[in-house]
C-alpha atoms as a PDB file:
ATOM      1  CA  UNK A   1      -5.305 110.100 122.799  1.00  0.00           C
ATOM      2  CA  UNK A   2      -4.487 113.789 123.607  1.00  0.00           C
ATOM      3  CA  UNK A   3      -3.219 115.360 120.767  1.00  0.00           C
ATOM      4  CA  UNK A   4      -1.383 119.011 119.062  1.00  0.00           C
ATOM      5  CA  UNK A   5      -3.241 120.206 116.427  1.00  0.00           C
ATOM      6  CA  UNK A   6      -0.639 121.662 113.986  1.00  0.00           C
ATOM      7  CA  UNK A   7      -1.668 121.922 110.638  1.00  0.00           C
ATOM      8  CA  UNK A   8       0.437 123.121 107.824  1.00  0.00           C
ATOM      9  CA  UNK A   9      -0.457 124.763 104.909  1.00  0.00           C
ATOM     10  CA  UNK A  10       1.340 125.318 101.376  1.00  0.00           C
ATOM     11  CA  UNK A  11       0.801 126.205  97.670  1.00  0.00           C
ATOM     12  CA  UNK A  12       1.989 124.943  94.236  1.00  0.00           C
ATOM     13  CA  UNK A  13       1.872 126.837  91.129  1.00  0.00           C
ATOM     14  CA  UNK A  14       2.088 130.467  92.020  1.00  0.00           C
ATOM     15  CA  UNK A  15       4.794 130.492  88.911  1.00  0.00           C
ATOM     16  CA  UNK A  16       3.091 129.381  85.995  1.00  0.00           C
ATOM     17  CA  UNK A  17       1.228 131.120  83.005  1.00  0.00           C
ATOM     18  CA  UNK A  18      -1.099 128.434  82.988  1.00  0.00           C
ATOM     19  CA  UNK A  19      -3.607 126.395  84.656  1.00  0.00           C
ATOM     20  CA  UNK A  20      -4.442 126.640  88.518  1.00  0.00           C
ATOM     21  CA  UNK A  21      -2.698 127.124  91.806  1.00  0.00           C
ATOM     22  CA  UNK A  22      -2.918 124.330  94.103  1.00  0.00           C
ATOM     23  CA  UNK A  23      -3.045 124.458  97.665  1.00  0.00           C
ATOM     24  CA  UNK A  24      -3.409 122.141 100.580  1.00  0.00           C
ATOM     25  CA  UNK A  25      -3.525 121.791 104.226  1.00  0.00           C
ATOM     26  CA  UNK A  26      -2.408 118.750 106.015  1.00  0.00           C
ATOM     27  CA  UNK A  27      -2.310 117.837 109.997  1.00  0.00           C
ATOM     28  CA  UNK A  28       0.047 115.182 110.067  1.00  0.00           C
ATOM     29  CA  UNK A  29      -0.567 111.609 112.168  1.00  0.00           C
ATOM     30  CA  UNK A  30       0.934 111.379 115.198  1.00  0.00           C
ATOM     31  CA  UNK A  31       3.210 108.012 113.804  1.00  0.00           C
ATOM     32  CA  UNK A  32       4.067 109.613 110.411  1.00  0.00           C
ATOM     33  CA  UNK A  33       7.739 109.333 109.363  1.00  0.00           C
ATOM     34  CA  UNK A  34       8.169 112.705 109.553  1.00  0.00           C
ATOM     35  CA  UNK A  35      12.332 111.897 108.279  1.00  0.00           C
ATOM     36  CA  UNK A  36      10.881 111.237 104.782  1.00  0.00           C
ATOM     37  CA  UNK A  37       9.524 114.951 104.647  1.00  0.00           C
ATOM     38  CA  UNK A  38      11.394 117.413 102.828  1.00  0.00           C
ATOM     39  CA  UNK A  39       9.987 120.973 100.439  1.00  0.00           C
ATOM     40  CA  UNK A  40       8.450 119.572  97.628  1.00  0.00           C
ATOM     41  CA  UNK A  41      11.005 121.631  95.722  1.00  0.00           C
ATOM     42  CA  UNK A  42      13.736 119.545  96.900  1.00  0.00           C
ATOM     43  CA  UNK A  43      12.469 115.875  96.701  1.00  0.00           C
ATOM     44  CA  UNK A  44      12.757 114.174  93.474  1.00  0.00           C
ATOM     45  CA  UNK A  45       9.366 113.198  91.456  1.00  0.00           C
ATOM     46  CA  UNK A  46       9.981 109.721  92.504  1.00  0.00           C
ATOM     47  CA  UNK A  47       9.805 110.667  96.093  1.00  0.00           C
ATOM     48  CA  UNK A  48       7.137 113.093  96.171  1.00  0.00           C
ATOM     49  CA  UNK A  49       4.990 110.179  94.048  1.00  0.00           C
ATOM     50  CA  UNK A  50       6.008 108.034  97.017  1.00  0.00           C
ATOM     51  CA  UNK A  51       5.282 110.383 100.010  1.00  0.00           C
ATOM     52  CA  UNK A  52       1.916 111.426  98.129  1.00  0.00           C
ATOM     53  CA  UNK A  53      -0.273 108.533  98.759  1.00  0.00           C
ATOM     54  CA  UNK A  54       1.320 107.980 102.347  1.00  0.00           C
ATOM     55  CA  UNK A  55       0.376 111.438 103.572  1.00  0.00           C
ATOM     56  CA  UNK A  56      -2.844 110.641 102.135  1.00  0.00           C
ATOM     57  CA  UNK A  57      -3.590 107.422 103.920  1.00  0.00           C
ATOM     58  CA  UNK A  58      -2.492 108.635 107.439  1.00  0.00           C
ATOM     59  CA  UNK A  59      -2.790 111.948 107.723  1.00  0.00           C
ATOM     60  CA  UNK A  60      -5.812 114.123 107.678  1.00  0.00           C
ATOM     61  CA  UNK A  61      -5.505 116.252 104.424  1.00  0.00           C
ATOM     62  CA  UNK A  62      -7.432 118.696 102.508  1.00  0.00           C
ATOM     63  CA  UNK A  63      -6.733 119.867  99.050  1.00  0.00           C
ATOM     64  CA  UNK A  64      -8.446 123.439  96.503  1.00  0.00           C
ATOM     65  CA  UNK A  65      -7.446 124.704  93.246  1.00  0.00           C
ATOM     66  CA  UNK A  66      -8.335 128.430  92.159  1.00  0.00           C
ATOM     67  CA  UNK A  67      -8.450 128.557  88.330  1.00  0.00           C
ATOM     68  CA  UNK A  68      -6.627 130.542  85.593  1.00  0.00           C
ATOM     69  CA  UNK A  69      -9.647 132.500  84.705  1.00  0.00           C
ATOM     70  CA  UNK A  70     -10.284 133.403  89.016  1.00  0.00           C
ATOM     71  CA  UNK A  71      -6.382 134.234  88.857  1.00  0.00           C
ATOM     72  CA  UNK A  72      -6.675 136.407  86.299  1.00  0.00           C
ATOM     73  CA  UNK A  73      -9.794 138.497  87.955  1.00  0.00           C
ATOM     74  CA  UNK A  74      -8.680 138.507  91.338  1.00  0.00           C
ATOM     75  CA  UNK A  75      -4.699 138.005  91.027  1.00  0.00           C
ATOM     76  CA  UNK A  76      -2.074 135.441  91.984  1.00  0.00           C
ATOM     77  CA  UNK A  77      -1.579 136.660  95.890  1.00  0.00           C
ATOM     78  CA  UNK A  78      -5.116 136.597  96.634  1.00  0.00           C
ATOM     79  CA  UNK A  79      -5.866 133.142  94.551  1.00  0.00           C
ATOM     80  CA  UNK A  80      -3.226 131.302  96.704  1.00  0.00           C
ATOM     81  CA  UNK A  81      -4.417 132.454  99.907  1.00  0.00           C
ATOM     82  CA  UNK A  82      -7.893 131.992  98.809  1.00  0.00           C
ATOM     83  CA  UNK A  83      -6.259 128.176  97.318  1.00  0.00           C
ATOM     84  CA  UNK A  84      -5.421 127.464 100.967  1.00  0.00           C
ATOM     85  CA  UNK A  85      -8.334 128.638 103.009  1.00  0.00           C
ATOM     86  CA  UNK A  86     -10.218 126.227 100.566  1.00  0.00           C
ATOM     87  CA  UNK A  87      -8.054 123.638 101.258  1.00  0.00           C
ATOM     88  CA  UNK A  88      -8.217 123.992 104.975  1.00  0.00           C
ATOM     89  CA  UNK A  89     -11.968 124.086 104.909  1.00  0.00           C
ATOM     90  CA  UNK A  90     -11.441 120.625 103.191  1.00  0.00           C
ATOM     91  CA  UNK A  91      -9.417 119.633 105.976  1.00  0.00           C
ATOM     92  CA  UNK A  92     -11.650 120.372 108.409  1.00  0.00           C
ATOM     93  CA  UNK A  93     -14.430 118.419 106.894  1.00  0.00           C
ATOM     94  CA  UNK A  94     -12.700 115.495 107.190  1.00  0.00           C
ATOM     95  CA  UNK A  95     -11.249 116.285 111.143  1.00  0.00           C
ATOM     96  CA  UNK A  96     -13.429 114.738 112.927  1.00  0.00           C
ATOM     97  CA  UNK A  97     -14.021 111.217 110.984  1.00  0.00           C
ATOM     98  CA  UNK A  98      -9.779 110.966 110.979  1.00  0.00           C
ATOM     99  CA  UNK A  99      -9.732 111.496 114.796  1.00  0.00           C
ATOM    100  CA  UNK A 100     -12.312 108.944 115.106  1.00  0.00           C
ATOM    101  CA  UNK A 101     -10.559 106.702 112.838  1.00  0.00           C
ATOM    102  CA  UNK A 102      -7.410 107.200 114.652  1.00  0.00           C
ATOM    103  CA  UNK A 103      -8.144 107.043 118.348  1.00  0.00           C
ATOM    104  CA  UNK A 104      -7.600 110.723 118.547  1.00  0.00           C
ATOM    105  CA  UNK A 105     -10.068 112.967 120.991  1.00  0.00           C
ATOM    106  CA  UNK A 106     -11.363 115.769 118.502  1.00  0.00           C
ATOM    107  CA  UNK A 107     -10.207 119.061 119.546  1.00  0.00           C
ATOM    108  CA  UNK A 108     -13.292 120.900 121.542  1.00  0.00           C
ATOM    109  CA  UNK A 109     -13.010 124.081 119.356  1.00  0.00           C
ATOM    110  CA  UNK A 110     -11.172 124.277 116.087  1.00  0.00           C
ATOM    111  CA  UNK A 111     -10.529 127.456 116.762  1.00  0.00           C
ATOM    112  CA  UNK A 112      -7.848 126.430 118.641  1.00  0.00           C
ATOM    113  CA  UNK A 113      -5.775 124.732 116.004  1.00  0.00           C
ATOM    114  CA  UNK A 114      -2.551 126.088 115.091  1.00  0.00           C
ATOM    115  CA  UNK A 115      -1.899 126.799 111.767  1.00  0.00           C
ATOM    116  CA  UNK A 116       1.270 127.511 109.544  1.00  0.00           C
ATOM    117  CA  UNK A 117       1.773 128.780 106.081  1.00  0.00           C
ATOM    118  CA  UNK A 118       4.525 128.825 104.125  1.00  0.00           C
ATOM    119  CA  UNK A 119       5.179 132.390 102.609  1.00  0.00           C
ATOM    120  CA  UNK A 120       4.444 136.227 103.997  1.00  0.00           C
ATOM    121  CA  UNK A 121       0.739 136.410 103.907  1.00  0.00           C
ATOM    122  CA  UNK A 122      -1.637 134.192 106.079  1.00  0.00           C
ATOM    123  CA  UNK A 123      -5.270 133.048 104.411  1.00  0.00           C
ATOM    124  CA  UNK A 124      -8.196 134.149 106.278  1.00  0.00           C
ATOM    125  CA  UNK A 125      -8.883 131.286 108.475  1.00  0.00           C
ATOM    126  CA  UNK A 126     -10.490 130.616 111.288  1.00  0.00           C
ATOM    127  CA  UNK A 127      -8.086 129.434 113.786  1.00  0.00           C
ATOM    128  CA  UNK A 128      -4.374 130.456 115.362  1.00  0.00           C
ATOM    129  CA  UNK A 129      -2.458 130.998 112.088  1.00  0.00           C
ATOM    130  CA  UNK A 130       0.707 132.264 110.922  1.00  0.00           C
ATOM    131  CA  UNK A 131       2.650 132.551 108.259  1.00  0.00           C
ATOM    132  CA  UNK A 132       6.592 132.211 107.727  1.00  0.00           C
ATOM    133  CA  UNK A 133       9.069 132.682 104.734  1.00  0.00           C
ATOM    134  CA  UNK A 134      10.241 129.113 103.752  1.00  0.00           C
ATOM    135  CA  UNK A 135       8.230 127.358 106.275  1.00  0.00           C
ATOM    136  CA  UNK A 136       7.798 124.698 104.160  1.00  0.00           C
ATOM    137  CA  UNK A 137      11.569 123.961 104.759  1.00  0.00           C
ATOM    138  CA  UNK A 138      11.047 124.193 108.255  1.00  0.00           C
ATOM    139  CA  UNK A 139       7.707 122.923 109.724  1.00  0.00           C
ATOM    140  CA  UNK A 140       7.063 118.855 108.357  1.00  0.00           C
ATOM    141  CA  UNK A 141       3.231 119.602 108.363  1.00  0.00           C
ATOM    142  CA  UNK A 142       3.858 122.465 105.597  1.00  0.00           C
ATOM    143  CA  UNK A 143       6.655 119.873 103.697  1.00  0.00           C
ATOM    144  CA  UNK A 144       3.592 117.061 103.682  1.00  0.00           C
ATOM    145  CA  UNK A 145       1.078 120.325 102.394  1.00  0.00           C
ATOM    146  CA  UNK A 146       3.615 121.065  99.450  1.00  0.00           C
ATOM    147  CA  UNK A 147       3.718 117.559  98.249  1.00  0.00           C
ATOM    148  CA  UNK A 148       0.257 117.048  98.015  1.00  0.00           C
ATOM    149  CA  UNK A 149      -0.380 121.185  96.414  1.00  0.00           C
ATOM    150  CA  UNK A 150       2.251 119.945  94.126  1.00  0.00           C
ATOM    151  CA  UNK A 151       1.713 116.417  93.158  1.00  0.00           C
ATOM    152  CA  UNK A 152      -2.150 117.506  92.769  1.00  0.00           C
ATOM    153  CA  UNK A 153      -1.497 120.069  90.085  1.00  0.00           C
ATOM    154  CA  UNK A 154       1.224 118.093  88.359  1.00  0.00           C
ATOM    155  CA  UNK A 155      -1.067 115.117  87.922  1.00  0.00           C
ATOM    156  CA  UNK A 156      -4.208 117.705  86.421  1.00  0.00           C
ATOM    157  CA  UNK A 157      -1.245 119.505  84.116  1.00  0.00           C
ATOM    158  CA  UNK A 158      -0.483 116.133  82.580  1.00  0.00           C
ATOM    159  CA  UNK A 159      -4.162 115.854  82.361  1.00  0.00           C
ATOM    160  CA  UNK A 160      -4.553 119.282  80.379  1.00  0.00           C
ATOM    161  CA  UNK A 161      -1.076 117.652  78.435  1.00  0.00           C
ATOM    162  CA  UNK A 162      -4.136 115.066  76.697  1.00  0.00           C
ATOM    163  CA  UNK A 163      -6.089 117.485  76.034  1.00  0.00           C
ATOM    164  CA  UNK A 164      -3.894 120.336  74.525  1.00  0.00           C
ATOM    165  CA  UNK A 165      -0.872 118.280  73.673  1.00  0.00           C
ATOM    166  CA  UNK A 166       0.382 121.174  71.898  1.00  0.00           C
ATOM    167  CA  UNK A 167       1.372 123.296  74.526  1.00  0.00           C
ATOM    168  CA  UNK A 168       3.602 120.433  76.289  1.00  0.00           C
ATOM    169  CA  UNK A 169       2.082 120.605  79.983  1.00  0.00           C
ATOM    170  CA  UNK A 170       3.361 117.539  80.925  1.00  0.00           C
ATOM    171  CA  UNK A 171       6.915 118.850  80.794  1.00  0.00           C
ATOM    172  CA  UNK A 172       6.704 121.802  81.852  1.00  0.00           C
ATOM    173  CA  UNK A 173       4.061 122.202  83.717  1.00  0.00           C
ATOM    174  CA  UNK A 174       3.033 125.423  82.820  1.00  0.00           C
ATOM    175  CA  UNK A 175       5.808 127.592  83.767  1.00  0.00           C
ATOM    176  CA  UNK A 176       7.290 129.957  81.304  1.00  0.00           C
ATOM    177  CA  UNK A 177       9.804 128.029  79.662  1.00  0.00           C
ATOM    178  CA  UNK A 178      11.722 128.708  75.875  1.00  0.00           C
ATOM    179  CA  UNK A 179       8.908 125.766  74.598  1.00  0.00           C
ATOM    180  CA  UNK A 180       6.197 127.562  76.574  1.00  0.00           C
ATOM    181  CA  UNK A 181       6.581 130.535  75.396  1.00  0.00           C
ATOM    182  CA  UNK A 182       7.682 129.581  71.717  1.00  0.00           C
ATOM    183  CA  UNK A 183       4.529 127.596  71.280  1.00  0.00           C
ATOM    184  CA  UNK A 184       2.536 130.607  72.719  1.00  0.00           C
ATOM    185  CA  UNK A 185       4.205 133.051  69.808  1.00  0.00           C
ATOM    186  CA  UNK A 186       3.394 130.790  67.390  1.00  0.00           C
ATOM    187  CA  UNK A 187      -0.309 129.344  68.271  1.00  0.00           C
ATOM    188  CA  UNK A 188      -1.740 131.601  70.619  1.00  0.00           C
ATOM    189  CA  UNK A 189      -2.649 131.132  74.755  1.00  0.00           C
ATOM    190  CA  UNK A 190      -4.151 127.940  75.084  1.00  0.00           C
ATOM    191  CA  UNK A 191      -7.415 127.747  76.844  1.00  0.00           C
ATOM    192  CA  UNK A 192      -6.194 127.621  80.873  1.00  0.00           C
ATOM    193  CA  UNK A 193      -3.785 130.259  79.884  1.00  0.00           C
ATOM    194  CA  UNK A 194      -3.442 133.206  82.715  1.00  0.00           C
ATOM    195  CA  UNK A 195      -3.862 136.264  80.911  1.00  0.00           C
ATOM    196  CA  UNK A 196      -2.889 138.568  83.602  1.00  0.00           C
ATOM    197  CA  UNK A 197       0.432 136.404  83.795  1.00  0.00           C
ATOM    198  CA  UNK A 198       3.337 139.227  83.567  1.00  0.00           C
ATOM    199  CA  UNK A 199       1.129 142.157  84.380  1.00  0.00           C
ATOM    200  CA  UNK A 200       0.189 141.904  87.602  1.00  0.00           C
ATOM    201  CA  UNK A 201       3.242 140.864  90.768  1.00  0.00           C
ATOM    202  CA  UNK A 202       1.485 141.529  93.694  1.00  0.00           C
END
């Protein structure tokens, strides 16, 4: 089967004071219901919990963090771009099995792919990229990449909620909330806190 390479690529958690940014890149099946797609921002948690293991199963996905502590040394901008060109890499590792798997003739140079990100900066990838302002309301390869950037980190926050139940994670995710920033005052950053978080808007 002859077949468009399109792959989208989005980020989750450029917001927060603490924990990661999550980024992933995800070439959607050729039979996907793309109609279910939507920004992550506007699908409820049900749905995105929903759509999650479905883009999973049929499409061929790849998924990266960059840490607080890489954040904090090399700033937000450049750990989201660096998030996604991690998370395409991932992508790419898998290509070739998911073609296979799917009847789908591998692309002779992956150079050749073409590659959207939501926002004004493009990672540093090695293929046709490009990048547009609220392309993940636009493009459903970017809307299936910000579920699973999103979904990803939500799931590890509510992990980090176990271990530093203090701090509340599970609500709120990290982002700078009354609670967030009350507990902060009175106890002090937790340990995936971004210290650079405030300082540093590039």
């Amino acid at each position: 089967m002859k077949f468009k390479f399109f792959a989208g690529l989005d980020e989750a958690g450029r917001g927060p004071m603490a924990g990661p940014v999550s980024a992933a890149c995800v070439i959607l099946s050729p039979d996907f219901p793309v109609e279910l797609l939507n920004d992550s921002k506007k699908l409820s948690e049900k749905k995105r919990e929903k759509l999650f293991p479905l883009i999973k199963e049929k499409c061929c996905w790849g998924h990266a963090y960059v840490q607080h502590d890489e954040i904090d040394r090399i700033n937000i901008l450049q750990a989201s771009l660096k998030a996604m060109k991690l998370a395409y890499e991932d992508m790419l590792g898998k290509l070739s099995e998911w073609c296979s798997t799917n009847g789908i003739e591998m692309i002779e140079d992956v150079k050749d792919i073409d590659a959207m990100a939501d926002g004004t900066f493009a990672p540093d990838i090695d293929c046709k990229v490009k990048c547009e302002p609220k392309a993940d309301g636009n493009y459903p390869a970017v809307m299936a990449a910000s579920i699973i950037a999103k979904v990803e980190r939500d799931h590890l926050m509510m992990e980090y909620d176990k271990k530093y139940p203090e701090y509340g994670y599970a609500r709120h995710k990290g982002y700078p909330t009354a609670a967030h920033l009350e507990v902060i005052r009175r106890i002090g950053p937790s340990p995936i806190q971004r210290m650079s978080f405030g300082k540093d808007k590039k």
